[in-house]
C-alpha atoms as a PDB file:
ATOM      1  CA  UNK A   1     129.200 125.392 117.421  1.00  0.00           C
ATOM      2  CA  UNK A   2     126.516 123.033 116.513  1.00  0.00           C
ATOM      3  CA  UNK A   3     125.508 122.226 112.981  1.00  0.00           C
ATOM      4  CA  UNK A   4     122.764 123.646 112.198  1.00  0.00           C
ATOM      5  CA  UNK A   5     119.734 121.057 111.397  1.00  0.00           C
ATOM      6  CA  UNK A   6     118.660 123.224 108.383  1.00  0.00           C
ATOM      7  CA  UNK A   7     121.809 122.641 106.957  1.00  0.00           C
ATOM      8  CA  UNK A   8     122.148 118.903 107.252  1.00  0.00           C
ATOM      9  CA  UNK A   9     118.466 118.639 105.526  1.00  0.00           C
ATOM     10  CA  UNK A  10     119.464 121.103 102.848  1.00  0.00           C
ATOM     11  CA  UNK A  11     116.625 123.292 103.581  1.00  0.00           C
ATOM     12  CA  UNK A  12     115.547 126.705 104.167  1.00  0.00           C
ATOM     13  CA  UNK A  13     114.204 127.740 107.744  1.00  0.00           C
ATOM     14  CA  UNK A  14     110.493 128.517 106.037  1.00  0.00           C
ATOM     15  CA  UNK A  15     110.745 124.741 104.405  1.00  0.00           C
ATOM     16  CA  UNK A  16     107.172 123.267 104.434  1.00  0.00           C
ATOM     17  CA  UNK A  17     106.781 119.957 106.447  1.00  0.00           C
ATOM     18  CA  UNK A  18     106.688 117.925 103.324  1.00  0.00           C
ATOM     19  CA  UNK A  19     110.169 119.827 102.081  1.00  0.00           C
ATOM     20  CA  UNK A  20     111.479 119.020 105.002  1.00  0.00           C
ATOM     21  CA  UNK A  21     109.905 115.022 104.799  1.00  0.00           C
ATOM     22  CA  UNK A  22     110.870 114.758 101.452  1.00  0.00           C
ATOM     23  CA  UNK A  23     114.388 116.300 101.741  1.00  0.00           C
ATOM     24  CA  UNK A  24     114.600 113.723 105.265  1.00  0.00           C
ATOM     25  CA  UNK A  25     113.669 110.678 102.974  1.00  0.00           C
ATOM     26  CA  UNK A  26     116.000 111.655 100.059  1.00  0.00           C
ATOM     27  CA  UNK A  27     119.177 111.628 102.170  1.00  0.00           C
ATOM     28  CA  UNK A  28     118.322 108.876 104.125  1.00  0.00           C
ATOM     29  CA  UNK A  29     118.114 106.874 101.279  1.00  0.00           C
ATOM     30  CA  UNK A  30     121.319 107.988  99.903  1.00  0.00           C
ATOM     31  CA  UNK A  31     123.597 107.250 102.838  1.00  0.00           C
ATOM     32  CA  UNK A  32     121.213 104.506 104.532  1.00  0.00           C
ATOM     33  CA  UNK A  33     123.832 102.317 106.326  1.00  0.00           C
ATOM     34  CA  UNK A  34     123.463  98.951 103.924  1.00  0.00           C
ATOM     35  CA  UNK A  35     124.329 101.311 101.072  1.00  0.00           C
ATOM     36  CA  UNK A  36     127.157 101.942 102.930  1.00  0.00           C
ATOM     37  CA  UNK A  37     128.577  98.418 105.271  1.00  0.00           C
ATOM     38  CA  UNK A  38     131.817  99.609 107.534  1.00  0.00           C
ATOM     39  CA  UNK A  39     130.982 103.412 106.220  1.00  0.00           C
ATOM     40  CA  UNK A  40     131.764 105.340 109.776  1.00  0.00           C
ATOM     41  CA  UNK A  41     131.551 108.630 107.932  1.00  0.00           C
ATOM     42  CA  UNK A  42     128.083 107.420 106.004  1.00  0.00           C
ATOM     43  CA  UNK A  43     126.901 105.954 109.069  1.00  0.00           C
ATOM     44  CA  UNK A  44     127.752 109.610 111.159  1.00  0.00           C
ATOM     45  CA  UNK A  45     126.117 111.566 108.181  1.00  0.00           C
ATOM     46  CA  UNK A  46     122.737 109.232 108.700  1.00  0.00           C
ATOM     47  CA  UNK A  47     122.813 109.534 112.547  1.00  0.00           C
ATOM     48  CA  UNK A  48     123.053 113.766 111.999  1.00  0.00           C
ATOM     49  CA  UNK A  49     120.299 113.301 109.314  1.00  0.00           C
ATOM     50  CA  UNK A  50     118.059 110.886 111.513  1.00  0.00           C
ATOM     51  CA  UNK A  51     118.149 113.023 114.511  1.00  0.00           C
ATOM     52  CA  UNK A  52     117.863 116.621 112.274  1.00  0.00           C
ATOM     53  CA  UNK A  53     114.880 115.021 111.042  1.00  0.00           C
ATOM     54  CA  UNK A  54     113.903 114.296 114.528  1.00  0.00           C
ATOM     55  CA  UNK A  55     113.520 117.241 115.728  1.00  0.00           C
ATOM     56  CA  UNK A  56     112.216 119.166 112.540  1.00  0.00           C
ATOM     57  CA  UNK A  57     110.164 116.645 111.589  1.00  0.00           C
ATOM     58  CA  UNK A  58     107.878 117.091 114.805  1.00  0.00           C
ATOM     59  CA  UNK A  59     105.812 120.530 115.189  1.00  0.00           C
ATOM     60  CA  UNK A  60     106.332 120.967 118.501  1.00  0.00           C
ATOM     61  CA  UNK A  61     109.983 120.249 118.504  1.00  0.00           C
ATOM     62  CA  UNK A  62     110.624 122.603 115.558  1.00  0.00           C
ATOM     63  CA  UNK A  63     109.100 125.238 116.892  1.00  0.00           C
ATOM     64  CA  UNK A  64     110.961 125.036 120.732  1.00  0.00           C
ATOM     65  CA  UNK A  65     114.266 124.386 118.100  1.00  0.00           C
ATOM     66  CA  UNK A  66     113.414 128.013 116.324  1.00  0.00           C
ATOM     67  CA  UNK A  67     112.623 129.602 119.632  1.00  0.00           C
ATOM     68  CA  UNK A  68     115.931 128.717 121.123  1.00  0.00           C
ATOM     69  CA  UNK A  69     114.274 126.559 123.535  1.00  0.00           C
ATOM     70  CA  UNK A  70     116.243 123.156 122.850  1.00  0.00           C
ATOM     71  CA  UNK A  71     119.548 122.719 121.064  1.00  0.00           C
ATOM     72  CA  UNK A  72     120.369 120.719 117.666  1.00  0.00           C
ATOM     73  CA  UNK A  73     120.022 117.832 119.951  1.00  0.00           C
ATOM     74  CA  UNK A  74     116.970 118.569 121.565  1.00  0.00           C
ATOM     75  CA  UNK A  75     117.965 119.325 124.729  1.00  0.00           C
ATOM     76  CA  UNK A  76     116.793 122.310 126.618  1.00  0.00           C
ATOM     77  CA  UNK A  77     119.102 125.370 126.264  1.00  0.00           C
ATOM     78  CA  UNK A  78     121.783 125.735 129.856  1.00  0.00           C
ATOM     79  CA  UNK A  79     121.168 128.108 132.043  1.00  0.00           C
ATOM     80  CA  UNK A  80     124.533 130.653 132.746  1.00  0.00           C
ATOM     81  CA  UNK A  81     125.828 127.914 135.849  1.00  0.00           C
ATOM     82  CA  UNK A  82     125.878 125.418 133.257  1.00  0.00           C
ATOM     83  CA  UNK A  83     128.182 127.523 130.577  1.00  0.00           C
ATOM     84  CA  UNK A  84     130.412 128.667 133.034  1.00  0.00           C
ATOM     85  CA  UNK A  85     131.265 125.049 134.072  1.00  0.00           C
ATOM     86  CA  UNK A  86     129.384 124.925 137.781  1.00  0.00           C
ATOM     87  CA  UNK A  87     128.071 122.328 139.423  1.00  0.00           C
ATOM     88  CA  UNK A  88     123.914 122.419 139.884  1.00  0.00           C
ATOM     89  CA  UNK A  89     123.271 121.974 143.429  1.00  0.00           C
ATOM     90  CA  UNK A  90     121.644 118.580 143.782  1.00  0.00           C
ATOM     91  CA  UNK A  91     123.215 117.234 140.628  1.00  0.00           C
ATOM     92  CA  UNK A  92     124.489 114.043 142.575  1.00  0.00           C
ATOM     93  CA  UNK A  93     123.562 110.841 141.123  1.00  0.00           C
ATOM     94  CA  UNK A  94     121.970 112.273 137.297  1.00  0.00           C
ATOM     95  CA  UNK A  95     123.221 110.540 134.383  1.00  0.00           C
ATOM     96  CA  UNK A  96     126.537 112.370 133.090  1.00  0.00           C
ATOM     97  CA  UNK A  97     127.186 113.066 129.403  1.00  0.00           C
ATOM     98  CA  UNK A  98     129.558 110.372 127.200  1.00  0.00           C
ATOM     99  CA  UNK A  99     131.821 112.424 124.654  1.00  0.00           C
ATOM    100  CA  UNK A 100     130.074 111.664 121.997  1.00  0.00           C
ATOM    101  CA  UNK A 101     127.138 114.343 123.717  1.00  0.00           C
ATOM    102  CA  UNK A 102     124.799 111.865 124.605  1.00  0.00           C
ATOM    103  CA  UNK A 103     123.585 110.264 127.781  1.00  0.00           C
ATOM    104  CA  UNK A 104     125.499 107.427 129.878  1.00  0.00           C
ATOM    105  CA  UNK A 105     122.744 105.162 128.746  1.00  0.00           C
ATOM    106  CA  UNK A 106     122.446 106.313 125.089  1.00  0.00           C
ATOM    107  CA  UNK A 107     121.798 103.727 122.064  1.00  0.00           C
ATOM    108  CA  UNK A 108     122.078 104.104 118.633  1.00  0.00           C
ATOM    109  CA  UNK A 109     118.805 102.343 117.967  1.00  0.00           C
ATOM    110  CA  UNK A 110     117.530 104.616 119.360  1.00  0.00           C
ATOM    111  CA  UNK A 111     117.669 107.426 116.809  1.00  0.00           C
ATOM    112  CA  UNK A 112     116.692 105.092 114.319  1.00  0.00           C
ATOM    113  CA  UNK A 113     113.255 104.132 115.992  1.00  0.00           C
ATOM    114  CA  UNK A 114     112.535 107.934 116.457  1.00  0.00           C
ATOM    115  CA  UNK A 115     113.161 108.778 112.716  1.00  0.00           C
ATOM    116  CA  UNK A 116     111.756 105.850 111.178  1.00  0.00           C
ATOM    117  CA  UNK A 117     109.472 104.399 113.571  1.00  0.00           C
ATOM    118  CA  UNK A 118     108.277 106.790 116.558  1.00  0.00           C
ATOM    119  CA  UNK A 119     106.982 105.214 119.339  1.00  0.00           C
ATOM    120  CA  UNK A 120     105.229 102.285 119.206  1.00  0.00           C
ATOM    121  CA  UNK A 121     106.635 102.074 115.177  1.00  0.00           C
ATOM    122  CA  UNK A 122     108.114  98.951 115.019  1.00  0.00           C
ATOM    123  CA  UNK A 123     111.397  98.751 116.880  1.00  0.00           C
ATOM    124  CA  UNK A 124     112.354  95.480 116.958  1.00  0.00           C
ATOM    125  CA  UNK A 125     114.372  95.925 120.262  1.00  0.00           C
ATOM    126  CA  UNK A 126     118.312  95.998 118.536  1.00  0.00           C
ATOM    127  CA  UNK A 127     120.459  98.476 117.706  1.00  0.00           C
ATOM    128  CA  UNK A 128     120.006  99.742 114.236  1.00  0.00           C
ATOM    129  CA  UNK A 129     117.102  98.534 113.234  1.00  0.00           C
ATOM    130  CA  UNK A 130     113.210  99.885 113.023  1.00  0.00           C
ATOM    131  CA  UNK A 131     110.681  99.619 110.677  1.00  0.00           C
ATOM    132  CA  UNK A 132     109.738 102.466 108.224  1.00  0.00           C
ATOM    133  CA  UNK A 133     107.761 104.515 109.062  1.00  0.00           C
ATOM    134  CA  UNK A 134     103.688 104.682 107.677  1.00  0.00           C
ATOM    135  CA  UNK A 135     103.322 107.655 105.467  1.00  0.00           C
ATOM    136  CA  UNK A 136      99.832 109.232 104.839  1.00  0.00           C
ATOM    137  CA  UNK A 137      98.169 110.686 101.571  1.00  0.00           C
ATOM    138  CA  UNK A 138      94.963 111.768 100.514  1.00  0.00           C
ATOM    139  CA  UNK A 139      92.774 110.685  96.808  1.00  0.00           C
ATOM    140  CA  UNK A 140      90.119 112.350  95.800  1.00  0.00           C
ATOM    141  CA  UNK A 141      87.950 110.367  93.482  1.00  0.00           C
ATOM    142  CA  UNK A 142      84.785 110.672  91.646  1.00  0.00           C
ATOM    143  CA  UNK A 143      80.791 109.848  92.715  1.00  0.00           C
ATOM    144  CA  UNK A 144      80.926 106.966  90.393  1.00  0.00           C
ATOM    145  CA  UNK A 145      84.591 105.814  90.683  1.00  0.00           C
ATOM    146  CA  UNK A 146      83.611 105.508  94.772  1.00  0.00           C
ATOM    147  CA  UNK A 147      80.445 103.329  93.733  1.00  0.00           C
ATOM    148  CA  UNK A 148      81.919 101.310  90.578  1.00  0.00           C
ATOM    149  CA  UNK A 149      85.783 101.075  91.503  1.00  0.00           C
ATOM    150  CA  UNK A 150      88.687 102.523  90.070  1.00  0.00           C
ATOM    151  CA  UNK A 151      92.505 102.211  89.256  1.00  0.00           C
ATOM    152  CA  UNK A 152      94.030 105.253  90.202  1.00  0.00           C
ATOM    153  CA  UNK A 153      97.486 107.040  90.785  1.00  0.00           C
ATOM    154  CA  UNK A 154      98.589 109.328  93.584  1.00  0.00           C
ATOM    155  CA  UNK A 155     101.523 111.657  92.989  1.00  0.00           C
ATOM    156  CA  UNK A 156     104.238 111.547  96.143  1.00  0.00           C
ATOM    157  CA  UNK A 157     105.787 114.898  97.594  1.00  0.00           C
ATOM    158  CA  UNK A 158     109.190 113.616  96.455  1.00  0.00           C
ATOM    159  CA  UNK A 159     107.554 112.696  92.810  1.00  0.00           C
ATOM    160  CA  UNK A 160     107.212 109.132  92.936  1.00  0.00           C
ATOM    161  CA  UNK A 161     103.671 108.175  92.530  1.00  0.00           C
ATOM    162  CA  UNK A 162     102.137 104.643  93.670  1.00  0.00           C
ATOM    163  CA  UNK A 163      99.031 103.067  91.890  1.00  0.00           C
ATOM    164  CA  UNK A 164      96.065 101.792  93.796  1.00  0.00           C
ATOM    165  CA  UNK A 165      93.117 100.170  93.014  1.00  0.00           C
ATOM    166  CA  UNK A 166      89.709 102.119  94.620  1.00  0.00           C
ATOM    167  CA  UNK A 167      87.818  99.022  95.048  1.00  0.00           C
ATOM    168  CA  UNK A 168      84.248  98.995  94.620  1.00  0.00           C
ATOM    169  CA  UNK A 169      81.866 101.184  97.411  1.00  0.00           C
ATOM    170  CA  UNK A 170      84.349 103.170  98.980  1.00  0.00           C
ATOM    171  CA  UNK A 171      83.483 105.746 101.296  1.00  0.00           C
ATOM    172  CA  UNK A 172      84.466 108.665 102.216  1.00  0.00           C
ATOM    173  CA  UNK A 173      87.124 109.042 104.500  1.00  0.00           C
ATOM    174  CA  UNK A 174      88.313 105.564 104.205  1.00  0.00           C
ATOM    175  CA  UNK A 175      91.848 104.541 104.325  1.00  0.00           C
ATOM    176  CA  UNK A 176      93.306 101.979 101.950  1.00  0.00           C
ATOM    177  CA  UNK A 177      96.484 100.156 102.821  1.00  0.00           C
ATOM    178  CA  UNK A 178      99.556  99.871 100.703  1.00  0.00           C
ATOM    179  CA  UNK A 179     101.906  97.605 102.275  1.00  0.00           C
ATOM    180  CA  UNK A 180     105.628  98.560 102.017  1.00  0.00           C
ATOM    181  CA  UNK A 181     104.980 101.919 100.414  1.00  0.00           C
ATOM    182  CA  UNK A 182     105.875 103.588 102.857  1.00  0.00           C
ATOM    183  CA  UNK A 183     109.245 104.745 104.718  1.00  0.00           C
ATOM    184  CA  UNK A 184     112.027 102.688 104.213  1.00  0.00           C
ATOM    185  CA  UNK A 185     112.816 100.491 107.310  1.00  0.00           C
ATOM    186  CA  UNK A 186     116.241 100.289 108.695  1.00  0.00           C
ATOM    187  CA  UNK A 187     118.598  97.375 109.503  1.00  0.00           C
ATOM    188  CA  UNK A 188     116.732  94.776 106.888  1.00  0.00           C
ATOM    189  CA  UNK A 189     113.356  95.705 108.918  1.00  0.00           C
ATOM    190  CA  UNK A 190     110.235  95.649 106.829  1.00  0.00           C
ATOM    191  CA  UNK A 191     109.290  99.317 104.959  1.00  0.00           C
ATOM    192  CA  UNK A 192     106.399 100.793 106.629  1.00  0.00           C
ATOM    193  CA  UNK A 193     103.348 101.241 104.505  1.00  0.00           C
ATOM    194  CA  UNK A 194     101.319 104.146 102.382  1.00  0.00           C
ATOM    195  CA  UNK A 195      98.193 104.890 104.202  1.00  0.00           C
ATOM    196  CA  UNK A 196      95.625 106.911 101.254  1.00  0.00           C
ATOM    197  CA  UNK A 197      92.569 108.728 102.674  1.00  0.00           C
ATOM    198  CA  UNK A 198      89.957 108.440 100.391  1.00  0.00           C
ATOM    199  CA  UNK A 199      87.746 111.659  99.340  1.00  0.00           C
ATOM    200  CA  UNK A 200      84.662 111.394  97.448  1.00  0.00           C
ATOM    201  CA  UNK A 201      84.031 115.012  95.128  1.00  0.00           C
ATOM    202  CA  UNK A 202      80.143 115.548  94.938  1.00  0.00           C
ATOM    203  CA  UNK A 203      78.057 114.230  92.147  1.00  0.00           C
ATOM    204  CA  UNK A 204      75.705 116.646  90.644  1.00  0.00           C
ATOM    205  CA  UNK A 205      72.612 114.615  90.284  1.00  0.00           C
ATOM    206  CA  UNK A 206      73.204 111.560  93.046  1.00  0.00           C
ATOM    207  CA  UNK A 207      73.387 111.354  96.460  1.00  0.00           C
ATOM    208  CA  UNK A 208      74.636 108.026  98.773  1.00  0.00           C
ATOM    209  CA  UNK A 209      72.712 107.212 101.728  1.00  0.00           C
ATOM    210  CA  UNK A 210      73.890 103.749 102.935  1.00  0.00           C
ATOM    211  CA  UNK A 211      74.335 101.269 100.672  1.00  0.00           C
ATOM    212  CA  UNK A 212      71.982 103.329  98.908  1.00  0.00           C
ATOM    213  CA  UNK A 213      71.805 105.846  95.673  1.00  0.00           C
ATOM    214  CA  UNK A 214      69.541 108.240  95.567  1.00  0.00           C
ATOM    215  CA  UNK A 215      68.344 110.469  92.677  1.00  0.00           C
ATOM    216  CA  UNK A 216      65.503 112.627  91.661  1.00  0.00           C
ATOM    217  CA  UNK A 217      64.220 112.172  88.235  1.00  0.00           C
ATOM    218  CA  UNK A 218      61.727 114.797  86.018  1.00  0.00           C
ATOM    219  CA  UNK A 219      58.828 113.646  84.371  1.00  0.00           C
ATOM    220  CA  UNK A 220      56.289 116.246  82.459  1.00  0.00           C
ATOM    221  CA  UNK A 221      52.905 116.712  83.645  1.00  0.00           C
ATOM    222  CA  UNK A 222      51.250 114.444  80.847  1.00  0.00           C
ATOM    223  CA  UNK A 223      53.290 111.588  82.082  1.00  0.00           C
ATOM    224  CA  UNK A 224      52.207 112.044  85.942  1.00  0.00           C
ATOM    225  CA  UNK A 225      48.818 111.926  84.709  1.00  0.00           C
ATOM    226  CA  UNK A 226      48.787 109.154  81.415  1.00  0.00           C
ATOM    227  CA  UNK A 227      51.709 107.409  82.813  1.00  0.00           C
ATOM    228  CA  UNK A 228      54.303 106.135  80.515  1.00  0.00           C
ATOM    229  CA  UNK A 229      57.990 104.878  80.229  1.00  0.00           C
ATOM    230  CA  UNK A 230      61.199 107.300  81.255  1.00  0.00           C
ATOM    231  CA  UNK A 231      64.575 106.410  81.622  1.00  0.00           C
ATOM    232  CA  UNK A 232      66.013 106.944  84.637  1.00  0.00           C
ATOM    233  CA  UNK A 233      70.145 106.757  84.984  1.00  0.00           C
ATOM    234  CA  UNK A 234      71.954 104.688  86.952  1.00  0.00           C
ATOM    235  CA  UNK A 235      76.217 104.296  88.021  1.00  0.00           C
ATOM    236  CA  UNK A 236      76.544 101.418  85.601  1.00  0.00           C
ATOM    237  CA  UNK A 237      73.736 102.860  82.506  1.00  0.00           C
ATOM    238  CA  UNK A 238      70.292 103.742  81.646  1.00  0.00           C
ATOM    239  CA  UNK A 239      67.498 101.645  82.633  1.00  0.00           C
ATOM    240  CA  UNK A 240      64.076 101.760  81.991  1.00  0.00           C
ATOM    241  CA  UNK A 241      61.159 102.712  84.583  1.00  0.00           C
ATOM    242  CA  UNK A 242      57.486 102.477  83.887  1.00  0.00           C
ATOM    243  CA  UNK A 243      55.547 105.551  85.689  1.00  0.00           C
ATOM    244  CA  UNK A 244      52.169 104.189  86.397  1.00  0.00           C
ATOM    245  CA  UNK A 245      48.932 106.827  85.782  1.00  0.00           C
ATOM    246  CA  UNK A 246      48.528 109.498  88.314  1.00  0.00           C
ATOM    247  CA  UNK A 247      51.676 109.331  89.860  1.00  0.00           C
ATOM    248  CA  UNK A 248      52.144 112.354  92.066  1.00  0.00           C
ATOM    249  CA  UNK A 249      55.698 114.542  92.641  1.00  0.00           C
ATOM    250  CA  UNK A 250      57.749 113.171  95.006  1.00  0.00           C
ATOM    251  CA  UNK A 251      56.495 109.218  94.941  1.00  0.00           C
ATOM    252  CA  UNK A 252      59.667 106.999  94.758  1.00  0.00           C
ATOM    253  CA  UNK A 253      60.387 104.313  92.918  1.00  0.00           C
ATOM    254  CA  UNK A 254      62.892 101.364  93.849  1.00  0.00           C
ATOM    255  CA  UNK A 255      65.405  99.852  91.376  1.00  0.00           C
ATOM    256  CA  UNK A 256      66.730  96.786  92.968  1.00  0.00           C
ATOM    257  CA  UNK A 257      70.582  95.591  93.069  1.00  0.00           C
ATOM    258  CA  UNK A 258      71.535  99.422  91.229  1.00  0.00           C
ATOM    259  CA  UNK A 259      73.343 100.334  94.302  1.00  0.00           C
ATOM    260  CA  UNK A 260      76.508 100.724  96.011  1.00  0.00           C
ATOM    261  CA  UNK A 261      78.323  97.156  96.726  1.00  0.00           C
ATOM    262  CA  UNK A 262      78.241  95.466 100.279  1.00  0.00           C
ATOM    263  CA  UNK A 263      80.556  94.150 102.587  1.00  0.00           C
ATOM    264  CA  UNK A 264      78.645  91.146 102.105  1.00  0.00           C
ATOM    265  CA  UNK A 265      79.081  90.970  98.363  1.00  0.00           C
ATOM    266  CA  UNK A 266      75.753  92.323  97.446  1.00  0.00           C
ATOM    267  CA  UNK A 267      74.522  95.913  96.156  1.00  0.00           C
ATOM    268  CA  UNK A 268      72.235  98.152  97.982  1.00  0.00           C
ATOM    269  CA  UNK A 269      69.310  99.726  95.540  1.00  0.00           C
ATOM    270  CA  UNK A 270      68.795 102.839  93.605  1.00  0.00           C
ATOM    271  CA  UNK A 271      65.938 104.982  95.202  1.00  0.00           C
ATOM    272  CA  UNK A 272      64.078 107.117  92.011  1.00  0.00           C
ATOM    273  CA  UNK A 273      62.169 110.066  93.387  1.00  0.00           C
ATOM    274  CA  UNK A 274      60.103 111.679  90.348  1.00  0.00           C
ATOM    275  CA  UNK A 275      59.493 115.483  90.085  1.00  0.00           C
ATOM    276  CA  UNK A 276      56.959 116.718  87.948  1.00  0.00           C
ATOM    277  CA  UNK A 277      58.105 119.970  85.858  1.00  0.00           C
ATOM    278  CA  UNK A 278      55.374 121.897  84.225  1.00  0.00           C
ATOM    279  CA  UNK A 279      55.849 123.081  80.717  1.00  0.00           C
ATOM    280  CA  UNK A 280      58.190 126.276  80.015  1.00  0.00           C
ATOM    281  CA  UNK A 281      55.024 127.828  78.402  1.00  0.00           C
ATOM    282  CA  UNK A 282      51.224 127.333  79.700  1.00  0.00           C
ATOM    283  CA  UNK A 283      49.225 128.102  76.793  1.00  0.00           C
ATOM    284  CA  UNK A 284      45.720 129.161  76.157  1.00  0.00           C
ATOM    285  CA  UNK A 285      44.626 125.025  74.909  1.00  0.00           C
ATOM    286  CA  UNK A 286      46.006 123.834  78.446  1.00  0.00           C
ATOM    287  CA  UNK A 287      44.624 126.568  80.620  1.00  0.00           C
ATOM    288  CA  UNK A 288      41.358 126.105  79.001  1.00  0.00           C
ATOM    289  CA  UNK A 289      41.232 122.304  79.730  1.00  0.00           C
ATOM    290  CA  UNK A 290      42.647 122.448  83.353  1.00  0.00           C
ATOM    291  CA  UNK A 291      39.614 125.315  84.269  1.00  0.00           C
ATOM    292  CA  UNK A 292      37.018 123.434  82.589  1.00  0.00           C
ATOM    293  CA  UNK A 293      38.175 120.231  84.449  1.00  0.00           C
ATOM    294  CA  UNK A 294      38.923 121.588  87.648  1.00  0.00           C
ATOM    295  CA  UNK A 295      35.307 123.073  87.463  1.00  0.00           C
ATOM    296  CA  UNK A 296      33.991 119.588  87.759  1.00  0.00           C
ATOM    297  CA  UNK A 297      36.401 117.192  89.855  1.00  0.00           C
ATOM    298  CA  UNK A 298      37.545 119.118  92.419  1.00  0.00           C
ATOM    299  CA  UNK A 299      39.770 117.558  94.804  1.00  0.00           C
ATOM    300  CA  UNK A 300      41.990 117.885  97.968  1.00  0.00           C
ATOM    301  CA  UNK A 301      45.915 117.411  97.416  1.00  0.00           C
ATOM    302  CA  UNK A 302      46.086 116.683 101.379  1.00  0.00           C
ATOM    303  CA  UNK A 303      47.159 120.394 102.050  1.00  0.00           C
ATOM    304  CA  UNK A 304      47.596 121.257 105.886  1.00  0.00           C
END
């Protein structure tokens, strides 16, 4: 009877895909072949871990392995002719099975590429060799860490962790590169690399548009109508805005270079929208003032 490719990973049927991806890279590290040089029994125990991993490591192929629609070696369950030792009518000329359970034209490389590289991963054409595979993770980050760069560490499934730096102006969704973090190649071939999503949390007060920041800023009523100087904050401190007299809700005001960093080495700007907030309390002094004053300079806010 077949082994059973739970049991060569060393994990339960309802293992998660990153049990199952961490439990795959643990053992293929342990008996990797150049640990073990002229090792038939390590190099047997990799090949049974490389192709377990093959098929359990793939959705699609787990789930046709738990439905009893392909065997431990992926291969599509025989039909009652084939148990009882027939022929199949019109089986002339197909490849016939070696002892070993594979086909006529099998190579070892080839379990290699599928566990480490997949296709297209960096087989470099000989037996025994691929290169490891890229392995993905996600980072979320802060507003400001995005705009201002970061160093920053991301935990692995296995519990290693690798440190990155966020550079400055990240976006969201971005990948960043970490060559050779990734699954370890086979054969002396290269280790494939750590790919890390970026995801940017929400800031409560700005927004990105662009290369852009924007914000909204409250001023009181006194200082839409006198004018005067606020501070308004900004990803790298508080700088200082002068609100010229009569400035309305909603006017914006442009702080250059307080942005988010370019491609081209430059920063975008800072975009200050003002909101005038009345007073918690209108009291008898100010209502008195604003009806004897409205009384004689009426005027029309542009209402449609």
């Amino acid at each position: 009877m077949a082994d059973d490719l739970y049991d060569i990973l060393g994990v339960s049927k309802r293992a998660s895909d990153d049990e199952i991806r961490r439990a795959f890279r643990n053992l293929a590290k342990a008996n990797h072949p150049d640990l073990h040089p002229g090792n038939n029994a390590a190099m047997e125990r990799f090949k049974k871990i490389t192709a377990a991993n093959d098929i359990l490591g793939d959705a699609e192929k787990r789930r046709a392995y738990d439905a009893g629609e392909i065997d431990a070696k992926g291969e599509p369950r025989r039909p009652a002719w084939a148990r009882q030792g027939a022929a199949r009518p019109g089986a002339a000329n197909q490849r016939t099975r070696t002892p070993g359970g594979g086909y006529d034209d099998f190579s070892f490389s080839s379990i290699f590429t599928d566990a480490f590289g997949g296709a297209g991963g960096g087989s470099r054409g000989f037996a025994g060799s691929a290169r490891g595979q890229d392995l993905r993770y996600s980072l979320e980050v802060d507003f400001l860490e995005a705009i201002t760069g970061a160093k920053k560490r991301v935990t692995l499934p296995d519990g290693g962790v690798l440190d990155l730096a966020v550079p400055e102006g990240v976006t969201d969704g971005q990948v960043l590169r970490l060559k050779g973090k990734g699954a370890v190649g086979v054969g002396g071939i290269e280790d494939g690399d750590a790919l890390v999503e970026i995801k940017i949390k929400p800031h409560p007060d700005y927004k990105r548009q662009g290369d852009d920041i924007l914000v909204d800023v409250p001023i009181t009523i006194d200082e839409a109508v006198l004018g005067g100087r606020i501070e308004v904050p900004t990803p790298t401190g508080r700088v200082h805005v002068t609100i010229p007299k009569g400035t309305s809700s909603g006017k914006i005001f442009r702080l250059k270079g307080k942005g988010v960093r370019t491609k081209a080495g430059g920063h975008g700007d800072e975009l200050v929208t003002v909101r005038i907030v009345m007073p918690n309390e209108i009291d008898d002094s100010l209502s008195y003032f604003f009806s004897e004053w409205r009384q004689k300079h009426p005027y029309d806010p542009g209402r449609k």
